[in-house]
N, C-alpha and C. Protein backbone atom coordinates (compact mmCIF):
# COMPACT_ATOMS: atom_id res chain seq x y z
N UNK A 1 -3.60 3.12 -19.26
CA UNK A 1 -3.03 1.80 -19.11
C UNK A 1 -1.60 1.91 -18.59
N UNK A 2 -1.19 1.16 -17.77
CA UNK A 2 -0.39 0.77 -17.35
C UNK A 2 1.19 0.15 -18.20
N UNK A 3 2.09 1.23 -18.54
CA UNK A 3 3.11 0.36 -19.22
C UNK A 3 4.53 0.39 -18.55
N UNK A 4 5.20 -0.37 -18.70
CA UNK A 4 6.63 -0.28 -18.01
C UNK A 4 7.49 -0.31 -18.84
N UNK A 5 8.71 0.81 -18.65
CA UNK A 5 9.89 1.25 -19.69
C UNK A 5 9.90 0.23 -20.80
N UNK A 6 10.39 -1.31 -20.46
CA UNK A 6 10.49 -2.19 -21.44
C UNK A 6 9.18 -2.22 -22.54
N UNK A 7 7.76 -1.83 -22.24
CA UNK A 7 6.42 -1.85 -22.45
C UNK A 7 5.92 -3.11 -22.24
N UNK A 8 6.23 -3.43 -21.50
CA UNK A 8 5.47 -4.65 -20.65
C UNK A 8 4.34 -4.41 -20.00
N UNK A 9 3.15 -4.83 -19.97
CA UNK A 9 1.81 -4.19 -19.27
C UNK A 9 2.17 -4.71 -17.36
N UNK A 10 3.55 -5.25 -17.33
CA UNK A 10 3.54 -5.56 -15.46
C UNK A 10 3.86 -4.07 -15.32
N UNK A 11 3.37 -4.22 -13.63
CA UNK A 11 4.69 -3.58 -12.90
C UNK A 11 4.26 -3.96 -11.21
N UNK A 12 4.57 -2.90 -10.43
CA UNK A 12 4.72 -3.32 -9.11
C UNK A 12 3.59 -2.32 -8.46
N UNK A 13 2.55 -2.99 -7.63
CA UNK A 13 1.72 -1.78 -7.27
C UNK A 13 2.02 -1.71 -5.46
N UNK A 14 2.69 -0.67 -5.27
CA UNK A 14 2.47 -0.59 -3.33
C UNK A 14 1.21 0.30 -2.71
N UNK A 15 0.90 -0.17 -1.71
CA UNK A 15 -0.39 -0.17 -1.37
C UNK A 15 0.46 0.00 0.22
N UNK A 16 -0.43 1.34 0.76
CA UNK A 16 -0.60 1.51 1.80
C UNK A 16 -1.50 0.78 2.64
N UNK A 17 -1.54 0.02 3.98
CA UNK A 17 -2.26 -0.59 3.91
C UNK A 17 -4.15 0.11 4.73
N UNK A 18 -3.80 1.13 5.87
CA UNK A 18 -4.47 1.12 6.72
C UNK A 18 -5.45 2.93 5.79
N UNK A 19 -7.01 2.70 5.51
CA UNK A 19 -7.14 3.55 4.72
C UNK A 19 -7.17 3.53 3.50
N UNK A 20 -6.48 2.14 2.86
CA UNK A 20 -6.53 1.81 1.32
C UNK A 20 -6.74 0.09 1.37
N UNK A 21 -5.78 -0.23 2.00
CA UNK A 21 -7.05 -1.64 1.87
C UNK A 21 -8.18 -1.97 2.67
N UNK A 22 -7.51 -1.66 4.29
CA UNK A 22 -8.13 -2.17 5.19
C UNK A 22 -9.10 -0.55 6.10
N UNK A 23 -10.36 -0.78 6.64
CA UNK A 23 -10.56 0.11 7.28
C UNK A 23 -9.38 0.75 8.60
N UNK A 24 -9.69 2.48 8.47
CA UNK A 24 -8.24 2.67 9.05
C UNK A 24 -8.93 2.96 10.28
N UNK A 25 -8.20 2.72 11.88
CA UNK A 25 -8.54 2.78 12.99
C UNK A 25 -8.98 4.73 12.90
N UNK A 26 -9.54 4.89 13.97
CA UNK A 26 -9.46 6.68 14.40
C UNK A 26 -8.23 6.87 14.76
N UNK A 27 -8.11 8.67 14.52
CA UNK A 27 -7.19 8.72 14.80
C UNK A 27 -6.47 8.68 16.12
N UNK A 28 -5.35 8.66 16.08
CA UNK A 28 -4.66 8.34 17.75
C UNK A 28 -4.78 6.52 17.89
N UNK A 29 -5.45 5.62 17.41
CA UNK A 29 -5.69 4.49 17.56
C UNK A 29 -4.89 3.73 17.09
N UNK A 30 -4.90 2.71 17.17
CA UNK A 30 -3.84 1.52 16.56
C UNK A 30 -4.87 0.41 15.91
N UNK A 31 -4.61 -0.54 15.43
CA UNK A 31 -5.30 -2.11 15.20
C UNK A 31 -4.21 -3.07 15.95
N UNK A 32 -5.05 -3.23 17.05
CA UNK A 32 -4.05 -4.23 18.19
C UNK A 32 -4.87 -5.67 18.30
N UNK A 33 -5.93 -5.92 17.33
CA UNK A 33 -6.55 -7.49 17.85
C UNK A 33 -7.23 -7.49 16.39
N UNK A 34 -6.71 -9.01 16.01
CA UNK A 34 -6.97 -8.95 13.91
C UNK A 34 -8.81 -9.02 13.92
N UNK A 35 -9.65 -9.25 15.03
CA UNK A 35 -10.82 -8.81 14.50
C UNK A 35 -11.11 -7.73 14.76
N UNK A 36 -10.71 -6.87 14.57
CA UNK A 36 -11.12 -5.22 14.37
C UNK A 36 -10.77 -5.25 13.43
N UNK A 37 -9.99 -6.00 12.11
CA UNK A 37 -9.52 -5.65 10.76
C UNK A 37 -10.27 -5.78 9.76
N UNK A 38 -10.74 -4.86 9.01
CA UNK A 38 -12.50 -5.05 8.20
C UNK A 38 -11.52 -4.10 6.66
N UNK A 39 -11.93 -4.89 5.61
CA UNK A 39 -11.24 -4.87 4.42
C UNK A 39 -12.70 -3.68 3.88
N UNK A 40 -11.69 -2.95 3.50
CA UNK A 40 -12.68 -1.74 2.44
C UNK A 40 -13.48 -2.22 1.45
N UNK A 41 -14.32 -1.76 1.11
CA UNK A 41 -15.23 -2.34 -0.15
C UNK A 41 -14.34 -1.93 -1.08
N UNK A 42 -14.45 -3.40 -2.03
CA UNK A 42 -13.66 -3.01 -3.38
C UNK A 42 -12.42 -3.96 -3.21
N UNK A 43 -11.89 -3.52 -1.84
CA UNK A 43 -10.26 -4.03 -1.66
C UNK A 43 -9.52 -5.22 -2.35
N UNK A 44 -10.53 -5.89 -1.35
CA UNK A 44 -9.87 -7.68 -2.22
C UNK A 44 -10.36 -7.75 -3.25
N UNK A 45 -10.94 -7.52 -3.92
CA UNK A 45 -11.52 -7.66 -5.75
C UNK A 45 -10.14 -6.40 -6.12
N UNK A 46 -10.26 -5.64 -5.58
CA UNK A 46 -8.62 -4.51 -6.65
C UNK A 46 -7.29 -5.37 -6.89
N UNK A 47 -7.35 -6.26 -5.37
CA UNK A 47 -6.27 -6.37 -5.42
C UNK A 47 -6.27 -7.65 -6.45
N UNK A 48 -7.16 -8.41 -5.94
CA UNK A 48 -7.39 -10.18 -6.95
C UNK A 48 -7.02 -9.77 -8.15
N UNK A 49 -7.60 -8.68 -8.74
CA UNK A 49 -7.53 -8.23 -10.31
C UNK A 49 -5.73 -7.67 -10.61
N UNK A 50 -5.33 -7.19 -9.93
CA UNK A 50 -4.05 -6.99 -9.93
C UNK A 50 -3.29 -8.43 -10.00
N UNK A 51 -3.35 -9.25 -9.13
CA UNK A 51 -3.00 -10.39 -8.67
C UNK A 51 -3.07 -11.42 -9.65
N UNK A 52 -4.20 -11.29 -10.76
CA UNK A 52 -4.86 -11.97 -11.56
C UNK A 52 -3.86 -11.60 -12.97
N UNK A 53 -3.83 -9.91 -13.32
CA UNK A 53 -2.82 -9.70 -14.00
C UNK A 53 -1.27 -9.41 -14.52
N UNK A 54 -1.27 -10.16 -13.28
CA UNK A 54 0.14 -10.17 -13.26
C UNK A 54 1.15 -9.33 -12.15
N UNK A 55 0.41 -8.01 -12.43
CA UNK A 55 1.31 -7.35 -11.05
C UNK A 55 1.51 -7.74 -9.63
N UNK A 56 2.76 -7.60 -9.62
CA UNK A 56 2.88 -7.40 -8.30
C UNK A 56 2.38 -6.52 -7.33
N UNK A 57 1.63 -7.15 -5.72
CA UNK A 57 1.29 -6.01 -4.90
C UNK A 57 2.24 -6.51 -3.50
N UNK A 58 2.72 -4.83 -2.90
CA UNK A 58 3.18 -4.77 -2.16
C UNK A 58 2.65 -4.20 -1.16
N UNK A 59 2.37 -4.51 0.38
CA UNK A 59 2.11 -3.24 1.29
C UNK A 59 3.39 -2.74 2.00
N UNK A 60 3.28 -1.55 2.39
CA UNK A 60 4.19 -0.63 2.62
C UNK A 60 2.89 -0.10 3.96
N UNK A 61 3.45 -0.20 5.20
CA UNK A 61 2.95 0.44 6.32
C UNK A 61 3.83 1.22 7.69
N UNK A 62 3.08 2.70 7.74
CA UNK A 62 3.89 3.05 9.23
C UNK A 62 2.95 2.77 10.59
N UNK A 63 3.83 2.00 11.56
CA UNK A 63 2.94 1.81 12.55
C UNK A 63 3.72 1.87 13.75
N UNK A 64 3.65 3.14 13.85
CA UNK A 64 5.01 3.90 14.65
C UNK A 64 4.07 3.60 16.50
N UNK A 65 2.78 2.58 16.31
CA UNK A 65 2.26 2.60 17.51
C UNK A 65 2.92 1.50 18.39
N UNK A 66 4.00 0.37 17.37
CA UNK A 66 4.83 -0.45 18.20
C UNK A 66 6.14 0.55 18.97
N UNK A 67 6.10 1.74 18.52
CA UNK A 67 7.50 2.70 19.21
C UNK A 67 6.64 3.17 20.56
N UNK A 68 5.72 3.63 20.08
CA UNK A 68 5.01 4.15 20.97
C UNK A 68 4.60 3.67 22.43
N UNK A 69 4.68 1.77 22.09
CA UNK A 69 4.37 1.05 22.89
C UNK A 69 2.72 0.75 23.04
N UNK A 70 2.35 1.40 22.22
CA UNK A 70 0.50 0.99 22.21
C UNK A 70 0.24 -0.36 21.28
N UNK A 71 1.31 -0.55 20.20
CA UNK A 71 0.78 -2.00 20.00
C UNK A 71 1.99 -2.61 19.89
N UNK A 72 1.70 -4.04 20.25
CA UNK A 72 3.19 -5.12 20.74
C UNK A 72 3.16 -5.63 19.04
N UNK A 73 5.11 -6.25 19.04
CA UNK A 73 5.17 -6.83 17.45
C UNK A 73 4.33 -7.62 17.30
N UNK A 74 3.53 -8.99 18.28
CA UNK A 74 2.63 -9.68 18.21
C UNK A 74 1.62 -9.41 17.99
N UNK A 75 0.55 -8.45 18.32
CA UNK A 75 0.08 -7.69 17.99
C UNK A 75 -0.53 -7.28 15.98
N UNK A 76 1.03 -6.70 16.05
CA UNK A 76 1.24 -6.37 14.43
C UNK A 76 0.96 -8.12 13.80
N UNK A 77 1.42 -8.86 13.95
CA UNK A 77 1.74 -9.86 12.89
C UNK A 77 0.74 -10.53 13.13
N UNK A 78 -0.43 -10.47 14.29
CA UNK A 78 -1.41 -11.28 14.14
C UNK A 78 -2.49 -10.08 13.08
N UNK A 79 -2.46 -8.79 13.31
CA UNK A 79 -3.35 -8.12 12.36
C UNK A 79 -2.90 -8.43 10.80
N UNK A 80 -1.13 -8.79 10.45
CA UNK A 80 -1.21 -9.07 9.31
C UNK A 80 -1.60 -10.24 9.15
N UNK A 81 -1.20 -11.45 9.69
CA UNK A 81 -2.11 -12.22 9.51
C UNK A 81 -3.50 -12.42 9.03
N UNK A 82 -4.24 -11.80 9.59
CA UNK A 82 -5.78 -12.04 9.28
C UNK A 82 -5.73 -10.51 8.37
N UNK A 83 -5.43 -10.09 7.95
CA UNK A 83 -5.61 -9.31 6.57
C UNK A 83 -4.75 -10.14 5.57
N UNK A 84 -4.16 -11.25 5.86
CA UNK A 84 -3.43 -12.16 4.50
C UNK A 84 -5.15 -13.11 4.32
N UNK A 85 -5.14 -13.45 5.56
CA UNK A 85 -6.46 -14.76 5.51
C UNK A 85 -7.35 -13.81 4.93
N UNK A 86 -8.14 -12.79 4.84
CA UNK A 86 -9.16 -11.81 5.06
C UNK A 86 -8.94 -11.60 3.02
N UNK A 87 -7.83 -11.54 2.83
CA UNK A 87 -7.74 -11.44 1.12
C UNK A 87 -7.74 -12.61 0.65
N UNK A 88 -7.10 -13.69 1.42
CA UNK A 88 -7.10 -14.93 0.50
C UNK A 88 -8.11 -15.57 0.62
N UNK A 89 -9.07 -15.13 1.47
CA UNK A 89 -10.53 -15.93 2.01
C UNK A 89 -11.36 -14.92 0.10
N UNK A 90 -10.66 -14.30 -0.47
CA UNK A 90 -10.98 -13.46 -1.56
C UNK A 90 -10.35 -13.92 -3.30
N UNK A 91 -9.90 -14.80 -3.04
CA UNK A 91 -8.38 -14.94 -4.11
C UNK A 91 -7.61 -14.09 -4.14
N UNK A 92 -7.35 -12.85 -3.46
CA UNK A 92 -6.68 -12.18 -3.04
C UNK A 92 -4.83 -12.24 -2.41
N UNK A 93 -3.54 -12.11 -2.58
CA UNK A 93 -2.59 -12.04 -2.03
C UNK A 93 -1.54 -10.45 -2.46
N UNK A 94 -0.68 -10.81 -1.39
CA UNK A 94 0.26 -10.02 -1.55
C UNK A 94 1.57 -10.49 -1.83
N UNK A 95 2.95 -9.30 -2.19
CA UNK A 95 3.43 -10.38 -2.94
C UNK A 95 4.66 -9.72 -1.52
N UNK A 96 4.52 -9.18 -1.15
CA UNK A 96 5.64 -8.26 -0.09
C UNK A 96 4.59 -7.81 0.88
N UNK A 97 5.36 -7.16 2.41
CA UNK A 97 4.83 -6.79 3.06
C UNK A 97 5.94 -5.84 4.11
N UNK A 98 5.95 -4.83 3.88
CA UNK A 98 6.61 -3.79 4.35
C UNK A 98 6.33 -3.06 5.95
N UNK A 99 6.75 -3.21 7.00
CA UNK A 99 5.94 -2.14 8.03
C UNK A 99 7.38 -1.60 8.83
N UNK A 100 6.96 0.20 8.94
CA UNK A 100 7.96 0.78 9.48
C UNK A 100 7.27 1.01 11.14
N UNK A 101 8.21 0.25 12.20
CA UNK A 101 7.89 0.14 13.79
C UNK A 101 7.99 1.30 14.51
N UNK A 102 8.55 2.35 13.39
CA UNK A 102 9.42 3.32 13.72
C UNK A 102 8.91 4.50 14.17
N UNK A 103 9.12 5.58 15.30
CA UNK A 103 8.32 6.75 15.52
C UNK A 103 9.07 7.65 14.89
N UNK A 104 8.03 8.59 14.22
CA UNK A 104 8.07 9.60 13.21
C UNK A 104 10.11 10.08 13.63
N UNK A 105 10.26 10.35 12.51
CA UNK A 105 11.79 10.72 11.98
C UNK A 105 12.51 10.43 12.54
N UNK A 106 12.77 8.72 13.06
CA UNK A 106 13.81 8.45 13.65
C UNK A 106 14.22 7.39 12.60
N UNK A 107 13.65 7.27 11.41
CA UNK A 107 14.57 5.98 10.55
C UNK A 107 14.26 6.74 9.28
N UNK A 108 14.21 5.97 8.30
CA UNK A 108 14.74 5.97 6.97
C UNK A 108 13.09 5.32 5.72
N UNK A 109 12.83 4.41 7.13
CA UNK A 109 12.14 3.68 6.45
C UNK A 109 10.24 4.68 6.71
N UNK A 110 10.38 5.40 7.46
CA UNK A 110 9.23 5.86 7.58
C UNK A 110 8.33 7.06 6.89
N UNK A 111 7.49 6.53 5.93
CA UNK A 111 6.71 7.14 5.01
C UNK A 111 6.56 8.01 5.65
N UNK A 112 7.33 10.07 4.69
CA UNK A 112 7.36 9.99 3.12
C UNK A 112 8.57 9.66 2.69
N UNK A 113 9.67 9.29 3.47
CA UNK A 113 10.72 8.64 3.26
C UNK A 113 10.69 7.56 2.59
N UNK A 114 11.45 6.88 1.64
CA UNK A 114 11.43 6.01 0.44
C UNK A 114 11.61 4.56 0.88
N UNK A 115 12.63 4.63 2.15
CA UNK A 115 12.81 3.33 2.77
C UNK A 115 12.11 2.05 2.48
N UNK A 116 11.03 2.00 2.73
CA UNK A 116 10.02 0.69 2.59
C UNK A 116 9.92 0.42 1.15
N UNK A 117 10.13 0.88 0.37
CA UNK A 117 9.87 0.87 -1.17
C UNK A 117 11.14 0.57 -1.68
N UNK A 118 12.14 1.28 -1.06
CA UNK A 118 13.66 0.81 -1.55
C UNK A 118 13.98 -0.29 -0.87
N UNK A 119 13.51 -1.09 0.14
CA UNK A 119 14.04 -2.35 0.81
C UNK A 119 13.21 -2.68 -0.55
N UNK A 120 11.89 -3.09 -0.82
CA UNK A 120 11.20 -3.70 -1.16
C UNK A 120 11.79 -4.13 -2.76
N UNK A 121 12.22 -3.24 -3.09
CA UNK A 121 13.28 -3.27 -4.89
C UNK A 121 14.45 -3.74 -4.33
N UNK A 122 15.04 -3.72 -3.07
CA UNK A 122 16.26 -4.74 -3.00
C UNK A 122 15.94 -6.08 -3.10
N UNK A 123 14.54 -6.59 -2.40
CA UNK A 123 14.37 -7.85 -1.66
C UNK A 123 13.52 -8.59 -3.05
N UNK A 124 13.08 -7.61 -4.12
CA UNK A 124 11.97 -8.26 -4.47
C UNK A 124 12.79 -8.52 -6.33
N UNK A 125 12.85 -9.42 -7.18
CA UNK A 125 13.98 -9.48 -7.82
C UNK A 125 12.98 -8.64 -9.55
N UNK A 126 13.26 -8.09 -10.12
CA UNK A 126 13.24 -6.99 -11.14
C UNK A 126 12.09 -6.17 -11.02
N UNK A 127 11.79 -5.47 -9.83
CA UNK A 127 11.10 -4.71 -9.14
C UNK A 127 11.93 -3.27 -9.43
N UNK A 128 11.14 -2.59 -10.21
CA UNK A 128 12.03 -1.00 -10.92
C UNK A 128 10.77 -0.17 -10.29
N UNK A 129 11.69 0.83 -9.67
CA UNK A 129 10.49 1.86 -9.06
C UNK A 129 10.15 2.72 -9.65
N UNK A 130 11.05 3.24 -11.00
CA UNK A 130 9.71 4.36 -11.99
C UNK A 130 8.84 3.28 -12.76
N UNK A 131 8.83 2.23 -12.61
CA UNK A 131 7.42 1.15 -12.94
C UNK A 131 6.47 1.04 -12.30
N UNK A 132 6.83 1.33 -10.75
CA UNK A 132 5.98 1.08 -9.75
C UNK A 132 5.14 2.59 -9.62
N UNK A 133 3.86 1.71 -8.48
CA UNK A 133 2.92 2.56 -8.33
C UNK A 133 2.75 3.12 -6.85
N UNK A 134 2.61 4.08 -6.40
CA UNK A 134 2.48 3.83 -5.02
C UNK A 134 1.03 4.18 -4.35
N UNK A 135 0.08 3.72 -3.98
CA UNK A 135 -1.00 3.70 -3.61
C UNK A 135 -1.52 4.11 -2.42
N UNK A 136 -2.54 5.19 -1.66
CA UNK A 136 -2.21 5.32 -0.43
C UNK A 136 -3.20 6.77 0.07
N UNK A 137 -4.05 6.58 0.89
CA UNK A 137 -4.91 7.71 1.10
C UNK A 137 -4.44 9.32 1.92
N UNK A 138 -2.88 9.13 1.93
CA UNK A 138 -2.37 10.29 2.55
C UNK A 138 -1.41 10.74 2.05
N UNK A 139 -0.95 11.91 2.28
CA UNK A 139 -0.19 12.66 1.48
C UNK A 139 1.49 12.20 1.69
N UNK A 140 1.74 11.42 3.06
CA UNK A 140 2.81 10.74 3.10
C UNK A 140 3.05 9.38 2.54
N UNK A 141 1.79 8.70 1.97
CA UNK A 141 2.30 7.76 1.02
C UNK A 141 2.66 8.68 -0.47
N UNK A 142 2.31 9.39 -0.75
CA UNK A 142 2.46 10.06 -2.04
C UNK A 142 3.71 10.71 -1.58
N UNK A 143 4.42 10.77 -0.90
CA UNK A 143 5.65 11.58 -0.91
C UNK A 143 6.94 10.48 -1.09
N UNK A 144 5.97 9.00 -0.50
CA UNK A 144 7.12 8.63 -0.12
C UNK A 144 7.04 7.70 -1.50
N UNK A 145 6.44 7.77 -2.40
CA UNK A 145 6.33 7.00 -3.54
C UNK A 145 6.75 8.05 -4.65
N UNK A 146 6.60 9.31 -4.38
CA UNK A 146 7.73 10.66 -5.49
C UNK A 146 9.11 10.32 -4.80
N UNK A 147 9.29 10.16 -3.34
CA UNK A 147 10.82 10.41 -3.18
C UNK A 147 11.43 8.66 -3.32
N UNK A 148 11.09 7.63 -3.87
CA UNK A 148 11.41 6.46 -4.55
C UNK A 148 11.15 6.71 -6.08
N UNK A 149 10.54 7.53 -6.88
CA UNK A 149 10.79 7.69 -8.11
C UNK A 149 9.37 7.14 -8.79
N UNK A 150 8.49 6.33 -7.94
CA UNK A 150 7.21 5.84 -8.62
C UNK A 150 6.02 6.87 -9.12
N UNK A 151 5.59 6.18 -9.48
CA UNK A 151 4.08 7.21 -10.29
C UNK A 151 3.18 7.09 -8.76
N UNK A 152 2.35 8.66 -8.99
CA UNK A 152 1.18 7.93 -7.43
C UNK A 152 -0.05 8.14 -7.70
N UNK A 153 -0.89 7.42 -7.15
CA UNK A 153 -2.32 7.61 -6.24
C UNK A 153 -2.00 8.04 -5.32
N UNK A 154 -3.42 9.20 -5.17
CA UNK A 154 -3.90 9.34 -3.63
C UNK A 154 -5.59 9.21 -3.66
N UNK A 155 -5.76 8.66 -2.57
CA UNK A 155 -7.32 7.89 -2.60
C UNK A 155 -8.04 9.15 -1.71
N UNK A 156 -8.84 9.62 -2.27
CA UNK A 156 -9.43 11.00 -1.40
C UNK A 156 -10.70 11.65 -2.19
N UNK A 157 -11.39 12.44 -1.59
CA UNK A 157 -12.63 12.92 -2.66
C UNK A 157 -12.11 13.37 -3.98
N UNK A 158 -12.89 13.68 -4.93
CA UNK A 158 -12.69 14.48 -5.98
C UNK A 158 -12.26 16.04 -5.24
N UNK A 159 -11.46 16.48 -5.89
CA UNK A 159 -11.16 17.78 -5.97
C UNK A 159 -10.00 18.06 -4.58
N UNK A 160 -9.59 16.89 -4.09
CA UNK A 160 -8.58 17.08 -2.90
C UNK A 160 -7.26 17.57 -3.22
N UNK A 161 -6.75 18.82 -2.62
CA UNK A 161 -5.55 18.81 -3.10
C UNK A 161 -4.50 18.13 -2.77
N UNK A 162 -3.72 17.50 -3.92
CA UNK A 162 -2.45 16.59 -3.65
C UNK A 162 -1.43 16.37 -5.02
N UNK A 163 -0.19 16.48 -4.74
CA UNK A 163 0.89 16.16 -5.35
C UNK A 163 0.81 14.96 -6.08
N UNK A 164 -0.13 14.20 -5.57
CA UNK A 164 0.07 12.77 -6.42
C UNK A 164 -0.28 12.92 -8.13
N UNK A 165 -0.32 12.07 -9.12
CA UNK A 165 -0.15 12.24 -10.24
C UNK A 165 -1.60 11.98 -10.52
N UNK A 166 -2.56 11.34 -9.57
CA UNK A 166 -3.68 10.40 -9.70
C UNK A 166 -4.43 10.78 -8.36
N UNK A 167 -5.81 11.30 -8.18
CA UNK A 167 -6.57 11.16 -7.27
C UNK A 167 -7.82 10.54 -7.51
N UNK A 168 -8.26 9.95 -6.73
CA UNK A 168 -9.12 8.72 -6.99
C UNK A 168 -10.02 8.74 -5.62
N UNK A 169 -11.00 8.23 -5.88
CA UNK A 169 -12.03 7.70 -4.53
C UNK A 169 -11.79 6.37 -3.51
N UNK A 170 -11.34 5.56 -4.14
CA UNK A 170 -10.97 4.48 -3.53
C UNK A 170 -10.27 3.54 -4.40
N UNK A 171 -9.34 2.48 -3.75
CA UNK A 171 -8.78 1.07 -4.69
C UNK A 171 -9.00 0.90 -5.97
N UNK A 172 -10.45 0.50 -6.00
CA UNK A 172 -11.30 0.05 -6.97
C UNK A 172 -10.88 0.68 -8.21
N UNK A 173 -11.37 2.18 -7.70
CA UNK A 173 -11.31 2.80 -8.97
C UNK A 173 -9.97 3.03 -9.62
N UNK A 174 -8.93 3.53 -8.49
CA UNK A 174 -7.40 3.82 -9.38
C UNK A 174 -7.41 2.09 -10.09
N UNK A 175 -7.07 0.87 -9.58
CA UNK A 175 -7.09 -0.23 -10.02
C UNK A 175 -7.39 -0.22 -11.46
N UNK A 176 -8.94 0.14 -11.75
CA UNK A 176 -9.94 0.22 -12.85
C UNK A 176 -8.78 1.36 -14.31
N UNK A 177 -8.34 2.38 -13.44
CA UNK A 177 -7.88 3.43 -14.47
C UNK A 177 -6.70 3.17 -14.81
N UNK A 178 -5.76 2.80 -13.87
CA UNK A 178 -4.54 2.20 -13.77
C UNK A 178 -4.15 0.72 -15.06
N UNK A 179 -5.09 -0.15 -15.03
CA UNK A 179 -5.13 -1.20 -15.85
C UNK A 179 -6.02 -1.00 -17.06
N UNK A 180 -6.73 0.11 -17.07
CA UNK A 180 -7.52 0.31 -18.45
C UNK A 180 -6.76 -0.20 -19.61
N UNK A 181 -7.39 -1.23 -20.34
CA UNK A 181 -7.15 -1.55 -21.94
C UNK A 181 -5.90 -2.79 -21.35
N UNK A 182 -6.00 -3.20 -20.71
CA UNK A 182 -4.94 -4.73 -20.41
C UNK A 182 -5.63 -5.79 -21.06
């Protein structure tokens, strides 16, 4: 179960988005048109249940394919778009939404760097990051949720090796283990 310093059963869950909520393009690819955006089984029910108990969810995304020039900001904000509609068509929301534009190590903000998680505790008001969770099927969301101070998931088979504190198969299940006994 889930407790926070004060022992409050909240806290803040960040969620990678591409790979943990939403199906993730191949690699080298982008999501440049919001119907290619297809929500993982499980997704919007993890998140509703989060949503339902109180926590906060945040996404935290790198989509270093607007640097790249393969996908335009318009682009980006119509795919978030229809992954906001695509959860709330679920009872589903988010409570933040984080994306780094940035190509690999030219900012601050780009996962496993802490950036997106530390804007997100500036912007978001008693948002404490050893409360928070950071959620995320690659080893650079798990870095970048140790180098902000949070507890992690990593969403991957059984027996994958990873630094995170938590490996899990998908949403669903960290969700399920994460909130046990609420």
């Amino acid at each position: 179960m889930l407790r926070t310093r004060g022992g409050k059963s909240q806290a803040t869950f960040f969620l990678d988005r591409d790979g943990t909520v939403n199906a993730a393009p191949a690699p080298g690819l982008y999501l440049t048109r919001p119907e290619e955006l297809r929500l993982l089984p499980g997704a919007a029910e993890a998140v509703r249940t989060l949503n339902r108990r109180g926590h906060r969810v945040v996404v935290v995304t790198n989509q270093r394919g607007v640097a790249r020039g393969l996908v335009t900001s318009v682009e980006l904000a119509a795919v978030e778009r229809r992954l906001a509609e695509l959860l709330g068509a679920e009872g589903a929301h988010w409570d933040g939404y984080y994306v780094c534009p940035h190509a690999a190590d030219s900012c601050r903000c780009r996962k496993p760097r802490p950036g997106l998680l530390e804007a997100a505790a500036r912007d978001i008001p008693r948002l404490s990051l050893p409360d928070a969770v950071m959620i995320g099927d690659s080893e650079t969301d798990v870095g970048a949720g140790r180098a902000a101070g949070c507890r992690t998931v990593r969403l991957a088979p059984p027996g994958t090796p990873s630094a995170a504190d938590l490996v899990v198969a998908d949403l669903g299940s960290a969700v399920r283990i994460l909130t046990e006994g609420e």
